[in-house]
C-alpha atoms as a PDB file:
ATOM      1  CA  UNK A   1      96.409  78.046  82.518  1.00  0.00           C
ATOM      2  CA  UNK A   2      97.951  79.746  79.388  1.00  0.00           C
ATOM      3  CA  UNK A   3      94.740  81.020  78.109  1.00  0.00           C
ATOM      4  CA  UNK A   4      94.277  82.637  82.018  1.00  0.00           C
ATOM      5  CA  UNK A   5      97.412  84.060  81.343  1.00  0.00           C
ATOM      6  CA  UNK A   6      97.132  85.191  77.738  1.00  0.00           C
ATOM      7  CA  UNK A   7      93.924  86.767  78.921  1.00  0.00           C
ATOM      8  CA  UNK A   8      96.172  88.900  81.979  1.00  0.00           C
ATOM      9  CA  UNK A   9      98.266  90.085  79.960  1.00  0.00           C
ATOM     10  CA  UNK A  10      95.509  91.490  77.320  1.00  0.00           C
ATOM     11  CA  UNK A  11      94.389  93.237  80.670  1.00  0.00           C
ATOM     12  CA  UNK A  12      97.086  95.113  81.164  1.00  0.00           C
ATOM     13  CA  UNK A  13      98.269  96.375  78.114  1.00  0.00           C
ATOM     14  CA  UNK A  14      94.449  97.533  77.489  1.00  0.00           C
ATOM     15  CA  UNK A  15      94.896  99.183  80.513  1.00  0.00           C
ATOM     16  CA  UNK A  16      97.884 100.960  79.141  1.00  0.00           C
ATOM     17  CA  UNK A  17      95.941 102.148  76.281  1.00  0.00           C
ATOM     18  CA  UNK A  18      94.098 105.331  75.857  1.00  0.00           C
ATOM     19  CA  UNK A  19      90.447 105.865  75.149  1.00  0.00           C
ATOM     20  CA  UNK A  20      90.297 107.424  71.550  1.00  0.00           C
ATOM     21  CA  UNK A  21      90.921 111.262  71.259  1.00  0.00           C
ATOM     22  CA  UNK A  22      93.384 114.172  71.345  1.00  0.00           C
ATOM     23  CA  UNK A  23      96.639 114.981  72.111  1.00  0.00           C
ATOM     24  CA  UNK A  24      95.954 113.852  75.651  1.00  0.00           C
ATOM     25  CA  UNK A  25      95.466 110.345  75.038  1.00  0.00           C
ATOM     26  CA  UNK A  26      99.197 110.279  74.150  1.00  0.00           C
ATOM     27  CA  UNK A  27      99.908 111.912  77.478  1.00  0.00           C
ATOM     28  CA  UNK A  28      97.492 109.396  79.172  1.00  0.00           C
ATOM     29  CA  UNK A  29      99.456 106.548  77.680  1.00  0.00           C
ATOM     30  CA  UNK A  30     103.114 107.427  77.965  1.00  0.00           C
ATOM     31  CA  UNK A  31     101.964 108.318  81.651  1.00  0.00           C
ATOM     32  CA  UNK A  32     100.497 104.737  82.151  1.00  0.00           C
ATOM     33  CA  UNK A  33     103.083 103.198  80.184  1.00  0.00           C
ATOM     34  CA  UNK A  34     105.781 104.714  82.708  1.00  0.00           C
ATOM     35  CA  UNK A  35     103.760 104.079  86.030  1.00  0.00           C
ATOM     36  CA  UNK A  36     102.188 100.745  84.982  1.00  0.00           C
ATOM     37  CA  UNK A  37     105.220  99.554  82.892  1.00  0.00           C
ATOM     38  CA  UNK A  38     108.496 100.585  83.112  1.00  0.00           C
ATOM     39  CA  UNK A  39     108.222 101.876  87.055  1.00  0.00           C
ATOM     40  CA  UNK A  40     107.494  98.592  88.393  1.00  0.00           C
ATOM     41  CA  UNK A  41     109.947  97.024  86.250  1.00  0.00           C
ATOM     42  CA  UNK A  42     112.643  99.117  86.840  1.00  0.00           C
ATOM     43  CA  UNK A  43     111.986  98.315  90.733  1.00  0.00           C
ATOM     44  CA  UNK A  44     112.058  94.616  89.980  1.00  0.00           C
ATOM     45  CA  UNK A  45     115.654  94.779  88.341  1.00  0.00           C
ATOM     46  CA  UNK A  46     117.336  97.477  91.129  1.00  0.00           C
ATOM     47  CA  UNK A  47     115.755  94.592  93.852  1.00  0.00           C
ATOM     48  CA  UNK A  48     117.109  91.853  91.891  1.00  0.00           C
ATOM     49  CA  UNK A  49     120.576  93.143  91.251  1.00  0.00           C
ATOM     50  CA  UNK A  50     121.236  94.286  95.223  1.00  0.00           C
ATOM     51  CA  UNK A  51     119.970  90.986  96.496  1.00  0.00           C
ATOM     52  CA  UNK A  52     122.476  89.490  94.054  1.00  0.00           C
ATOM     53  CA  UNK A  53     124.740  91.879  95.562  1.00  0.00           C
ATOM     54  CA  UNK A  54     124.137  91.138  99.029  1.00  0.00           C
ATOM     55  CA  UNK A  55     124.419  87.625  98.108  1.00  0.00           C
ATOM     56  CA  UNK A  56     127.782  87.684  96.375  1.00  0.00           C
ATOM     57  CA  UNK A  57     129.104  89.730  99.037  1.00  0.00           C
ATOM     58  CA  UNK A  58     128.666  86.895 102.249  1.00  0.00           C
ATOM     59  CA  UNK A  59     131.071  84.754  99.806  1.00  0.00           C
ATOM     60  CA  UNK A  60     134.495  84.715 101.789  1.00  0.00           C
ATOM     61  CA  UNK A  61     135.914  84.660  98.339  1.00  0.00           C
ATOM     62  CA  UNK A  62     137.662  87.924  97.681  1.00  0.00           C
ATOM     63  CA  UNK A  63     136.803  88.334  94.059  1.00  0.00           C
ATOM     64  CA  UNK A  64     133.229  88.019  94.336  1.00  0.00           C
ATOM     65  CA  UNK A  65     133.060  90.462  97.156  1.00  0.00           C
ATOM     66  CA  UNK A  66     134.625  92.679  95.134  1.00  0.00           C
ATOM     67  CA  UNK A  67     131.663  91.408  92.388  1.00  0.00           C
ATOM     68  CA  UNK A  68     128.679  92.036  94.963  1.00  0.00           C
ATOM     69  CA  UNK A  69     130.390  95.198  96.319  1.00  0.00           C
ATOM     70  CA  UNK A  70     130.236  96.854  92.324  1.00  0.00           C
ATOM     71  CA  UNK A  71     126.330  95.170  92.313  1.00  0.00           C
ATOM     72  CA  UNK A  72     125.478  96.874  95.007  1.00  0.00           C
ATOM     73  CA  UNK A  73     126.657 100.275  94.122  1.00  0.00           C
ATOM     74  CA  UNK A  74     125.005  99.821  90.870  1.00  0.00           C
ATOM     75  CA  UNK A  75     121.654  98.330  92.017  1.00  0.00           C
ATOM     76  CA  UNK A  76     121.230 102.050  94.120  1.00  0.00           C
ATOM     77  CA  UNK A  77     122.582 104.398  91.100  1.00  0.00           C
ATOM     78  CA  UNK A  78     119.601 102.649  89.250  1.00  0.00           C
ATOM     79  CA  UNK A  79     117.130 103.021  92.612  1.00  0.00           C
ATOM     80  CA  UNK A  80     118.884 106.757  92.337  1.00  0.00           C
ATOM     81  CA  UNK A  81     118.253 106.945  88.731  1.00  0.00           C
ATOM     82  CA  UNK A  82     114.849 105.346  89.001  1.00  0.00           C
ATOM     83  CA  UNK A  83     113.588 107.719  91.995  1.00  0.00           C
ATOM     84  CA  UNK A  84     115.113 110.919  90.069  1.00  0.00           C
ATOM     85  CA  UNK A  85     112.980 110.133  86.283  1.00  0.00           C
ATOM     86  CA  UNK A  86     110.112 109.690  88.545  1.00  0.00           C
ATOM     87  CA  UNK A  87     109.792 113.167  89.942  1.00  0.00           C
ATOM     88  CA  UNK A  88     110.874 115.057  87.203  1.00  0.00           C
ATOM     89  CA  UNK A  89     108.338 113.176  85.546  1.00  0.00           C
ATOM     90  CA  UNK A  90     105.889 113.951  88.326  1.00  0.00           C
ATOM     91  CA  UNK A  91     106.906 117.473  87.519  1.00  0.00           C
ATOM     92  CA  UNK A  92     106.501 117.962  84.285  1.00  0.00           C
ATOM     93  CA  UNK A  93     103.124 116.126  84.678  1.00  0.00           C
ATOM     94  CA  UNK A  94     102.276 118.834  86.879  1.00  0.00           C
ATOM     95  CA  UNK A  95     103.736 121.562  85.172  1.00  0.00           C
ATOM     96  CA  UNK A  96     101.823 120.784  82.100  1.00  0.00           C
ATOM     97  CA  UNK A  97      98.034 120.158  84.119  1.00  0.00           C
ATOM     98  CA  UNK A  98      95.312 122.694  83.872  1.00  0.00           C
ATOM     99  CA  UNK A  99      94.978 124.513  87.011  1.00  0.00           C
ATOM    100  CA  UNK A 100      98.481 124.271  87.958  1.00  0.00           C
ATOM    101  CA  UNK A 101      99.995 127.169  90.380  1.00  0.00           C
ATOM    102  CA  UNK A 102     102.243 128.389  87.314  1.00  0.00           C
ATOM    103  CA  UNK A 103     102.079 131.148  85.030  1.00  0.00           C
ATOM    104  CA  UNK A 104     100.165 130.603  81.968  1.00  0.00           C
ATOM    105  CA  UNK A 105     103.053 129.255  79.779  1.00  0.00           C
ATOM    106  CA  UNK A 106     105.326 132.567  80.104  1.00  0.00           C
ATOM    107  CA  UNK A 107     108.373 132.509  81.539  1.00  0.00           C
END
């Protein structure tokens, strides 16, 4: 069971890595590392922290709505801040592709 487990996780981060090369290997990885990594991640937490939200906010206890009501509103500035890193991320990756629609690198 651990080794199964030991031997997932090897998968991914390999899959995180780069084939050897240029300057566009580093791309390549911080690009995986976001949308393989830190994307999903991120996700997980914003899901986590409304549910908890949600949850703390059927309490009849005043205090913990109060609790689930600030959980809430931060759970969707992260979804916010979460959705907003991923398109300017999508584009810069875009900006900086050959082929683009843009001008050659003048402004």
């Amino acid at each position: 069971m651990m080794k199964h487990m030991l031997m997932d996780l090897v998968l991914k981060v390999a899959a995180l890595l780069p084939a050897a090369g240029g300057a566009s290997d580093i791309t390549t990885y911080f690009q995986n590392l976001f949308n393989n990594g830190i994307k999903p991640v991120s996700y997980a937490v914003a899901v986590f922290f409304f549910s908890w939200g949600a949850i703390e906010l059927m309490f009849p206890n005043e205090r913990s709505q109060d609790r689930g009501k600030a959980a809430l509103y931060r759970a969707l500035a992260g979804l916010v801040l979460i959705l907003l890193t991923t398109a300017i991320a999508t584009i810069f990756s875009q900006a900086g592709s050959p082929g683009s629609s843009g001008t050659s690198g003048t402004w």
